[in-house]
Protein backbone atom coordinates (compact mmCIF):
# COMPACT_ATOMS: atom_id res chain seq x y z
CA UNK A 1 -23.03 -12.46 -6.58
CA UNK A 2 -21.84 -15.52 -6.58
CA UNK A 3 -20.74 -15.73 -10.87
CA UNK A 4 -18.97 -12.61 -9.55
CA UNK A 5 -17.12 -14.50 -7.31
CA UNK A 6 -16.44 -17.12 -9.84
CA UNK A 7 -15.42 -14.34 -12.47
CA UNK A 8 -13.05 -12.75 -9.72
CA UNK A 9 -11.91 -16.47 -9.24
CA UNK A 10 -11.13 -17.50 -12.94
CA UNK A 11 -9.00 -13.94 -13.41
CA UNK A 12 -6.95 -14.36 -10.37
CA UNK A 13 -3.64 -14.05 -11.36
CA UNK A 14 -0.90 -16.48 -9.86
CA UNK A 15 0.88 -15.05 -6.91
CA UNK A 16 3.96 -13.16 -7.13
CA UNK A 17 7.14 -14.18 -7.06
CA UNK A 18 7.17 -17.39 -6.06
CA UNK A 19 10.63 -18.83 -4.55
CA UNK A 20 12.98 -21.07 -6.21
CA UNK A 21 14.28 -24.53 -5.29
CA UNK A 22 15.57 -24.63 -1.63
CA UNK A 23 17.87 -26.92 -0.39
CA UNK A 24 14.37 -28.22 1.93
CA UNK A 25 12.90 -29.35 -1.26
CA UNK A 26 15.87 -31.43 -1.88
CA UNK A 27 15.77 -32.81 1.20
CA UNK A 28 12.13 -33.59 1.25
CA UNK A 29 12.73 -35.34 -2.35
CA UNK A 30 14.80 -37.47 -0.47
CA UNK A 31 13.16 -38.18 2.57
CA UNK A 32 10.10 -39.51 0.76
CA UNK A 33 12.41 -41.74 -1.30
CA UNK A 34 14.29 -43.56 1.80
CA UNK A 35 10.05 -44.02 2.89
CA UNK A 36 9.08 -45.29 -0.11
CA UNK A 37 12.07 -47.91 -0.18
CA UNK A 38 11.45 -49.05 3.90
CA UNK A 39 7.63 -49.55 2.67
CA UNK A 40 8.40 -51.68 -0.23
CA UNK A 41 11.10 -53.24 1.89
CA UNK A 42 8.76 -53.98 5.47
CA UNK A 43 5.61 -54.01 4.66
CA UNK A 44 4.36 -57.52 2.89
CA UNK A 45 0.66 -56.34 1.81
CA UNK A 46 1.82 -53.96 -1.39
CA UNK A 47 0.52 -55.84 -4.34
CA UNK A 48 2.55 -54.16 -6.67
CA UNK A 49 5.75 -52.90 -5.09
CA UNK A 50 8.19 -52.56 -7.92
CA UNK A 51 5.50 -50.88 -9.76
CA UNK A 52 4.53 -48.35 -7.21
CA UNK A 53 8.20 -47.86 -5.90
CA UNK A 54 9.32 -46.01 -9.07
CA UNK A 55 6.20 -44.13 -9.82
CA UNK A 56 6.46 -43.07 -6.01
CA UNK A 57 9.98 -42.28 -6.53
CA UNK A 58 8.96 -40.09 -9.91
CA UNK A 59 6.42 -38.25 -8.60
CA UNK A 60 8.41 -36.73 -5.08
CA UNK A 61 10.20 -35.08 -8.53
CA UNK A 62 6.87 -32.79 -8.72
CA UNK A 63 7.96 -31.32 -5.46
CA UNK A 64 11.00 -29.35 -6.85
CA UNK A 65 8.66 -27.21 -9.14
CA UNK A 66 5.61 -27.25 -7.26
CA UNK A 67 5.55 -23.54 -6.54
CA UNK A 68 6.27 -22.16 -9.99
CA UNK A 69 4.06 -24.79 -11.75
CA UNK A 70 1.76 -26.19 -9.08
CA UNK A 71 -0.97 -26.98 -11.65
CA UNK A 72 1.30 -29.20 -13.81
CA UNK A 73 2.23 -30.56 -10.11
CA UNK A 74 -0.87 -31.38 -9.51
CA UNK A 75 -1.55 -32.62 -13.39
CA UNK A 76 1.19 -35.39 -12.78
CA UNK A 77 0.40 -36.54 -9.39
CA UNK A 78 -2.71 -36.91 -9.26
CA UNK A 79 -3.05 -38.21 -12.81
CA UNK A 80 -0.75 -40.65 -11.73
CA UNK A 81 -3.65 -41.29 -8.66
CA UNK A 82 -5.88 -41.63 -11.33
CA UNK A 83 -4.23 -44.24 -14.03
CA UNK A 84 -3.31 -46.21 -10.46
CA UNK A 85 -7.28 -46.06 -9.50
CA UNK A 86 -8.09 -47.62 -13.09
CA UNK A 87 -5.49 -50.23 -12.97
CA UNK A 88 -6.90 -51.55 -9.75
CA UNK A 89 -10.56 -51.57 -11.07
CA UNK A 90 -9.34 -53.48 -14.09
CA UNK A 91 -7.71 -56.07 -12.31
CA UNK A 92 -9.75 -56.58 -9.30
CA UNK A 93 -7.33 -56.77 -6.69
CA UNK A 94 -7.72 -55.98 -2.93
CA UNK A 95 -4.71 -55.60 -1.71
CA UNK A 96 -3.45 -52.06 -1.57
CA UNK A 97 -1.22 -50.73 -4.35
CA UNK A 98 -0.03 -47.58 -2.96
CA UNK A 99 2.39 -46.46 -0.46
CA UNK A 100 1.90 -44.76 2.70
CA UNK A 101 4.68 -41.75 1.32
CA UNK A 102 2.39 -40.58 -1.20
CA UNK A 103 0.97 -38.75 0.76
CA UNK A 104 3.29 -35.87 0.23
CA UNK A 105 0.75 -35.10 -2.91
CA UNK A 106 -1.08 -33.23 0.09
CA UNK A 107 1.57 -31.13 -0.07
CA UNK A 108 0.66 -30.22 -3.87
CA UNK A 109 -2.65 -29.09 -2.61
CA UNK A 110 -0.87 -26.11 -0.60
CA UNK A 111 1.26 -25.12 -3.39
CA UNK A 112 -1.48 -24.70 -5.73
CA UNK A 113 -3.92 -22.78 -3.50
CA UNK A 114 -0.62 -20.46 -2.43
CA UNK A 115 0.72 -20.01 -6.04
CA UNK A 116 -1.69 -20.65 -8.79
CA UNK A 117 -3.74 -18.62 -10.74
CA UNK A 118 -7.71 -18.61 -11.17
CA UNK A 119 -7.62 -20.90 -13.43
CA UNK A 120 -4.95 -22.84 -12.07
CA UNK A 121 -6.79 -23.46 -9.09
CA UNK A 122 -10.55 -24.13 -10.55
CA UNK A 123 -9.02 -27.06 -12.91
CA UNK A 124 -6.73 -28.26 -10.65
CA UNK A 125 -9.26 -28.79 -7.46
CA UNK A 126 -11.38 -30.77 -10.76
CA UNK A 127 -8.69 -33.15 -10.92
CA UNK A 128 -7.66 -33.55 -6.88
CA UNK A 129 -11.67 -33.87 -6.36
CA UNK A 130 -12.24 -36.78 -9.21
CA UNK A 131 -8.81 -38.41 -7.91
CA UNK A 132 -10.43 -38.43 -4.21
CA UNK A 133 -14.06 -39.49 -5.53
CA UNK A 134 -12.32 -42.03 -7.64
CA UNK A 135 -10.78 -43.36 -4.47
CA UNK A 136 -14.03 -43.66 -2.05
CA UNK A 137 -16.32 -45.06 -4.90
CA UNK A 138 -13.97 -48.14 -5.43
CA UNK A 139 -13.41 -48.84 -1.55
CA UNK A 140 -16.91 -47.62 -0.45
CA UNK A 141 -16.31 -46.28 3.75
CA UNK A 142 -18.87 -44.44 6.05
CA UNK A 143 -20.07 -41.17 5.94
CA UNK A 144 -17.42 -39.93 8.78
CA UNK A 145 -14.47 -41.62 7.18
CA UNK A 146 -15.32 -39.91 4.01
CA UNK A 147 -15.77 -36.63 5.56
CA UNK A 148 -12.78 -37.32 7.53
CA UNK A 149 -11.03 -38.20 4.55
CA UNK A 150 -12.18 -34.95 2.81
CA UNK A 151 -10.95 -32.92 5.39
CA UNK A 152 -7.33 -34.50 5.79
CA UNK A 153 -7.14 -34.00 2.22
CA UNK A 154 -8.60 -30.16 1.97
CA UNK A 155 -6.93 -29.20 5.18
CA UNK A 156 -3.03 -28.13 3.13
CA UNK A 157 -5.88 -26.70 0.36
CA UNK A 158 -7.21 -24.32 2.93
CA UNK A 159 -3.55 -23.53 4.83
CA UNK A 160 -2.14 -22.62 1.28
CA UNK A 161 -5.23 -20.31 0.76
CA UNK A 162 -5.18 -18.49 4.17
CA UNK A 163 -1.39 -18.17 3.83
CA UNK A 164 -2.16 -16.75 0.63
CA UNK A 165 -4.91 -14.26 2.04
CA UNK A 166 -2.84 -13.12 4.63
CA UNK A 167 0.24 -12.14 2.49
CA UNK A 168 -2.08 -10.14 -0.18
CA UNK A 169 -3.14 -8.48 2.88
CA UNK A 170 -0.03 -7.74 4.00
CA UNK A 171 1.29 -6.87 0.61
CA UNK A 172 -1.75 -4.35 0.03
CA UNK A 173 -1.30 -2.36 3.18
CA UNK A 174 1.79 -1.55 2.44
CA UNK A 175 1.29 -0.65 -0.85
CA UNK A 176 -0.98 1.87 0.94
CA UNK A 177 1.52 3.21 3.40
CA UNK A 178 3.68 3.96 0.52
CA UNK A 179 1.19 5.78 -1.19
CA UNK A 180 0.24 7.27 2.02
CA UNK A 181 3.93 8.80 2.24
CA UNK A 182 4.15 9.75 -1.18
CA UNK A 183 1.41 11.83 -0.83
CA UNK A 184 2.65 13.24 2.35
CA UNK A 185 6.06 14.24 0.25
CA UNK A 186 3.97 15.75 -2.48
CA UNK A 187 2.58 17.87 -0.42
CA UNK A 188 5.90 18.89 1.84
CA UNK A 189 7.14 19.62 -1.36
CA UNK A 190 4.57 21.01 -3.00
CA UNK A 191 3.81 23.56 0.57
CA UNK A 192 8.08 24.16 1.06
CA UNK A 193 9.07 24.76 -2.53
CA UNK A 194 5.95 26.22 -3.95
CA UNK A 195 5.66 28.92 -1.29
CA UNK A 196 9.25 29.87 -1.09
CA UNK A 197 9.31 29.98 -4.40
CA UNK A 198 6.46 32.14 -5.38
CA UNK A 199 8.05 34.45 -3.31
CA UNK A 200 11.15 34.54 -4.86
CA UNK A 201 9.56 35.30 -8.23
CA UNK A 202 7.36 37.94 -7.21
CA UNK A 203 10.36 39.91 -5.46
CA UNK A 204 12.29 39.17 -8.97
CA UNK A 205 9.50 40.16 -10.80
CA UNK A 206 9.28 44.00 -8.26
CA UNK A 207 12.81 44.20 -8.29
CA UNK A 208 13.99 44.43 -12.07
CA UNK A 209 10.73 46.94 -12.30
CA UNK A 210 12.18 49.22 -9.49
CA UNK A 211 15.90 48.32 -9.91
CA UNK A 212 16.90 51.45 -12.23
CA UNK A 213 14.61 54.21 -10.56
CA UNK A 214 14.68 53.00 -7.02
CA UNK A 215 18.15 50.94 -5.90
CA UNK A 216 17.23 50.82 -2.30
CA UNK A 217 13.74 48.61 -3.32
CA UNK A 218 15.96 46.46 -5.30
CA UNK A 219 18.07 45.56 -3.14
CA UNK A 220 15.29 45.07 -0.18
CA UNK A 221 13.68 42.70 -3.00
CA UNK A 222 17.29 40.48 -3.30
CA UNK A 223 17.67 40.42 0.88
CA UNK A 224 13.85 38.50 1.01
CA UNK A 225 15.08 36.60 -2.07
CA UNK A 226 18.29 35.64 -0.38
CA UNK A 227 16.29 34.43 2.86
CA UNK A 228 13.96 32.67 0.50
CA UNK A 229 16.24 30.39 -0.79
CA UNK A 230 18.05 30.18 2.70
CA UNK A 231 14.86 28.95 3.68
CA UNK A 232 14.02 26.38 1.08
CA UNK A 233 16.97 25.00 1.14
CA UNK A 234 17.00 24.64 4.91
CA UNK A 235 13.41 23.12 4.91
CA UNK A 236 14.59 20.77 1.67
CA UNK A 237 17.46 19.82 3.43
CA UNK A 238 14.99 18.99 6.60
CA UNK A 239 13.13 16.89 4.37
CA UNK A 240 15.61 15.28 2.72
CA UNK A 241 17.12 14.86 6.68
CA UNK A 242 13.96 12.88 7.64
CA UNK A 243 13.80 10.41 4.41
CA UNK A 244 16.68 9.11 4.76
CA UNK A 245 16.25 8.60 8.62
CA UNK A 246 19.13 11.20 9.33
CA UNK A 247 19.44 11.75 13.16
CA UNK A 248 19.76 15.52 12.38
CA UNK A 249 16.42 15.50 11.00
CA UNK A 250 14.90 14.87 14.30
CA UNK A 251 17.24 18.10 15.58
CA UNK A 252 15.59 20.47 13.19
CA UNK A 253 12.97 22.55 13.54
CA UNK A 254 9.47 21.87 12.89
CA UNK A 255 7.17 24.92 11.35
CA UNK A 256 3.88 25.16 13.46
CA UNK A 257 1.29 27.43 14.28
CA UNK A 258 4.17 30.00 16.36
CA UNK A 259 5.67 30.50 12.58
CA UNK A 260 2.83 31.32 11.07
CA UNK A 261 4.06 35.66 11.79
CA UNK A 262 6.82 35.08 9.84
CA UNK A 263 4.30 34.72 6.93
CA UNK A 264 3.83 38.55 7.21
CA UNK A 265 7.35 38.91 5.68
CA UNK A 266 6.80 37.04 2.50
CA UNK A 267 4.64 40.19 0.75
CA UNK A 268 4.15 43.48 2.10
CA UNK A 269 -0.05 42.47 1.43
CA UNK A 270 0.20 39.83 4.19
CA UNK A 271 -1.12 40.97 7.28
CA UNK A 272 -1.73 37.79 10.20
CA UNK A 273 -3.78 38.00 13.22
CA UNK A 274 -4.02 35.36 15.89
CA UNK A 275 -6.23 35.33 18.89
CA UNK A 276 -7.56 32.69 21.34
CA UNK A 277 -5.59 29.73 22.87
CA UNK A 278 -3.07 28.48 20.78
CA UNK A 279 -0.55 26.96 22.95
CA UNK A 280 -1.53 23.68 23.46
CA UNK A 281 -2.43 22.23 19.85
CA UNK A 282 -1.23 18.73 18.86
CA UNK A 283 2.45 18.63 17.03
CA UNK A 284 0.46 17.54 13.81
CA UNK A 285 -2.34 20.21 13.80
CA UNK A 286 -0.25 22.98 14.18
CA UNK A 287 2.06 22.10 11.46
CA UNK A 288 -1.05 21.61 9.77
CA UNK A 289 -1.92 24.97 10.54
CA UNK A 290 1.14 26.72 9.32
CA UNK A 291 1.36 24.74 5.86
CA UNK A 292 -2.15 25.77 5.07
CA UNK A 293 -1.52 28.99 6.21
CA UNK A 294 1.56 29.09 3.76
CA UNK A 295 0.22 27.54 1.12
CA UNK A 296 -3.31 30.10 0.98
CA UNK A 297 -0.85 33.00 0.97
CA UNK A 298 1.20 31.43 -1.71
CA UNK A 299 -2.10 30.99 -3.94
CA UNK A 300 -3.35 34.57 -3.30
CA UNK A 301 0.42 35.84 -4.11
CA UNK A 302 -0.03 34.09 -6.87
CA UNK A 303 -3.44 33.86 -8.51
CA UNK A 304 -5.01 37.17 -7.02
CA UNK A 305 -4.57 39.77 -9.55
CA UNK A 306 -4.79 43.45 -7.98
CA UNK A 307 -4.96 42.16 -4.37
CA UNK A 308 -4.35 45.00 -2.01
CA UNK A 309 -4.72 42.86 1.16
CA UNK A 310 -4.57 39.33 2.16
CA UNK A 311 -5.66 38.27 5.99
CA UNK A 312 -4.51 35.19 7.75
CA UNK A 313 -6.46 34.77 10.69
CA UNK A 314 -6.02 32.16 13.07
CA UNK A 315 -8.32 31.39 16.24
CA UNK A 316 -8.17 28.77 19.11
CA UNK A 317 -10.94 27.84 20.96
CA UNK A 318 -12.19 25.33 23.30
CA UNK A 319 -12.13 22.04 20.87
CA UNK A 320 -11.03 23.73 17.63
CA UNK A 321 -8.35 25.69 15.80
CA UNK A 322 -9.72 27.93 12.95
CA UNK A 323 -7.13 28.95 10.43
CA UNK A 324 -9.12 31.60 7.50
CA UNK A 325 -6.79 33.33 4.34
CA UNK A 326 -8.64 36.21 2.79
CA UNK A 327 -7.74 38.01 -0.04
CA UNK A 328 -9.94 40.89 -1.86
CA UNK A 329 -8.23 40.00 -5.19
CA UNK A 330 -10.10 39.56 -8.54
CA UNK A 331 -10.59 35.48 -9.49
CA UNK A 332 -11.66 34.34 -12.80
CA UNK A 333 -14.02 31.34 -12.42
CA UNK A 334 -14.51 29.51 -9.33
CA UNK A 335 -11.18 27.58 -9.59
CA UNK A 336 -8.10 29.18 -8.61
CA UNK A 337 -5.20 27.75 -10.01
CA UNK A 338 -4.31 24.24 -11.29
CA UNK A 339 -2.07 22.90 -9.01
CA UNK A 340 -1.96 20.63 -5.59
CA UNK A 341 -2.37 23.23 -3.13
CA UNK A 342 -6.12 23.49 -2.72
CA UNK A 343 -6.22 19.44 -3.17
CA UNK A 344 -2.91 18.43 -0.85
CA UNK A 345 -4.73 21.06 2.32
CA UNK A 346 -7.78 19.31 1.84
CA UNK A 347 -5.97 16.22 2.80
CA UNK A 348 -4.11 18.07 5.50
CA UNK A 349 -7.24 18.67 7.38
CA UNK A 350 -8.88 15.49 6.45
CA UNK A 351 -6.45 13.25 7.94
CA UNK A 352 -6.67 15.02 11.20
CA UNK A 353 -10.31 15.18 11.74
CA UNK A 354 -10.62 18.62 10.08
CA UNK A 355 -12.62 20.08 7.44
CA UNK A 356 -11.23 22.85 4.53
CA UNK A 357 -13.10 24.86 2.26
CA UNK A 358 -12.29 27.09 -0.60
CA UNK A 359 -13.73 29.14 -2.50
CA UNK A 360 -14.48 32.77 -4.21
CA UNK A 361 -16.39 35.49 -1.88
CA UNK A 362 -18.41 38.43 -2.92
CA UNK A 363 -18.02 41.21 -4.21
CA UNK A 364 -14.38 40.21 -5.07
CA UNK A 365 -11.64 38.11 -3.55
CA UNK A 366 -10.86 34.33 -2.10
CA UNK A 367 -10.76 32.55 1.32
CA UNK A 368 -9.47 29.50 2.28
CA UNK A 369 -10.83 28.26 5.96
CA UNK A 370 -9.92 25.16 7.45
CA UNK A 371 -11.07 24.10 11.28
CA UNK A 372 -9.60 21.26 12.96
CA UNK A 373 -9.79 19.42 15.97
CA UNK A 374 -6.90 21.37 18.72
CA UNK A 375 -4.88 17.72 18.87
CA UNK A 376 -6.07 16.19 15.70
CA UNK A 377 -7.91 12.48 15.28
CA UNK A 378 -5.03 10.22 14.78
CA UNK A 379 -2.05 12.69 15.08
């Protein structure tokens, strides 16, 4: 478990799109400069003040790339720490040789725990932990100023990681709402166009068969294709309405379980009975109930070769809705068709608390039934 964690660690990739110079960058450049000058300037215990003035000066420069290269940030600075640490062992001095304004290297600490990679992170905690052992080794203090000083110096560490944390979070649920809603418009497209459609091309298809013995049946067969395509490009424009946030969306209408009838029209097969209480159902489930409705018949049309019949039955009861599509056609296999349809109503039902089945029936035929709670978990 834990060289998992390390392995997840080391391929961390740096975080995305970090932002560029800001005028507060500037100003904190300058801001630790005017501190490091008043220090040289005031205080009188600095043993080497034109030494650690400049390289003070130098590093605040770190701060202007610190997001898009915090572990060549933290390289610098704290290398800097280092060679400083060194140069006071060698020459045995105890006065102090840093300035109170490099402290703004804390500030590294944040950058490279919000923006570096893996990597970045492992080797540049090496180097900010041997800079900060360095530093208690050569001036030996208690155990509570060490784990003081440990803590002052991990606290911008840990802030840079839970800002971090919180903005992958952040970043990954809405990467799942928008995959949410794009599966939500696959399958309003996939229910409005595929069903409309079908029908189209099946009264095409009965039309140009009948158009030269029987003109009467073709031109029954172009009326539903005309109100097809009125229809699909009402509910398209619907769709299309709510997407973009149009108020008129909001205006039209919504298909639930009261249109489900109108599904009779589509093919003279299609015969729809309803019984039970039906008037109450949440907005979601019976919309629900309609699409699956619609999108059964469209498969049967489809996919059931010599069908004579195909039942929609739906049924309210105390604590359910029950929505079964029959057909008695022939199926080959125990898959029909290769589309969305059977997938996209599965996920219908499943997002409301409901369950859907499909499958082939003996002797012959198909049925689709879905059941789902009357005002749907969530809806």
């Amino acid at each position: 478990m834990i060289l998992d964690a390390a392995r997840r660690l080391w391929a961390l990739p740096p975080a995305p799109d970090p932002p560029v110079r800001v005028w507060r960058d500037w100003a904190l450049v300058v801001l630790v400069t005017v501190t490091a000058v008043l220090e040289v300037t005031l205080r009188t215990d600095v043993a080497w003040p034109f030494a650690a003035l400049p390289m003070t000066v130098l590093l605040a420069g770190t701060l202007l790339w610190r997001r898009t290269h915090p572990l060549a940030a933290v390289l610098v600075a704290f290398g800097a720490v280092l060679v400083v640490e060194v140069a006071v062992r060698v020459s045995g001095t105890t006065r102090s040789v840093g300035l109170g304004s490099m402290g703004f290297v804390l500030v590294l600490g944040y950058a490279l725990y919000r923006w570096g990679s893996g990597r970045q992170i492992v080797l540049g905690s090496a180097v900010f932990g041997t800079a900060f052992v360095s530093s208690i080794t050569r001036d030996p203090t208690s155990v509570t100023e060490t784990v003081a000083g440990l803590f002052v110096v991990s606290l911008p560490a840990a802030a840079g990681l839970v800002v971090r944390l919180g903005f992958t979070a952040r970043t990954r649920a809405l990467q799942d709402a928008r995959v949410r809603e794009r599966e939500q418009l696959a399958r309003e497209l996939h229910d409005t166009v595929a069903h409309h459609v079908s029908a189209i091309v099946v009264r095409a298809q009965a039309g140009r068969v009948v158009a030269a013995t029987d003109p009467s049946a073709a031109r029954e067969a172009l009326a539903v294709i005309e109100r097809e395509g009125a229809r699909t490009l009402a509910e398209m424009r619907t769709l299309v309405g709510a997407l973009r946030g149009a108020d008129e969306a909001a205006l039209a209408p919504v298909r639930d379980v009261t249109d489900v009838p109108s599904l009779a029209a589509t093919d003279s097969r299609v015969v729809v009975e309803q019984s039970g209480r039906l008037e109450d159902l949440g907005p979601a489930v019976g919309g629900a109930v309609y699409r699956i409705a619609q999108e059964s018949v469209t498969n049967a049309v489809r996919h059931a070769r010599a069908a004579t019949s195909i039942v929609v039955r739906v049924t309210g009861d105390g604590d359910a809705v029950r929505c079964t599509v029959t057909d008695d056609g022939e199926t080959v296999g125990t898959v029909r068709g290769t589309g969305y349809g059977i997938v996209g109503m599965a996920e219908r039902a499943a997002l409301l608390g409901g369950t859907l089945v499909a499958g082939p029936v003996e002797p012959h035929g198909w049925v689709v039934s879905a059941v789902l709670p009357r005002r749907g978990v969530g809806a």
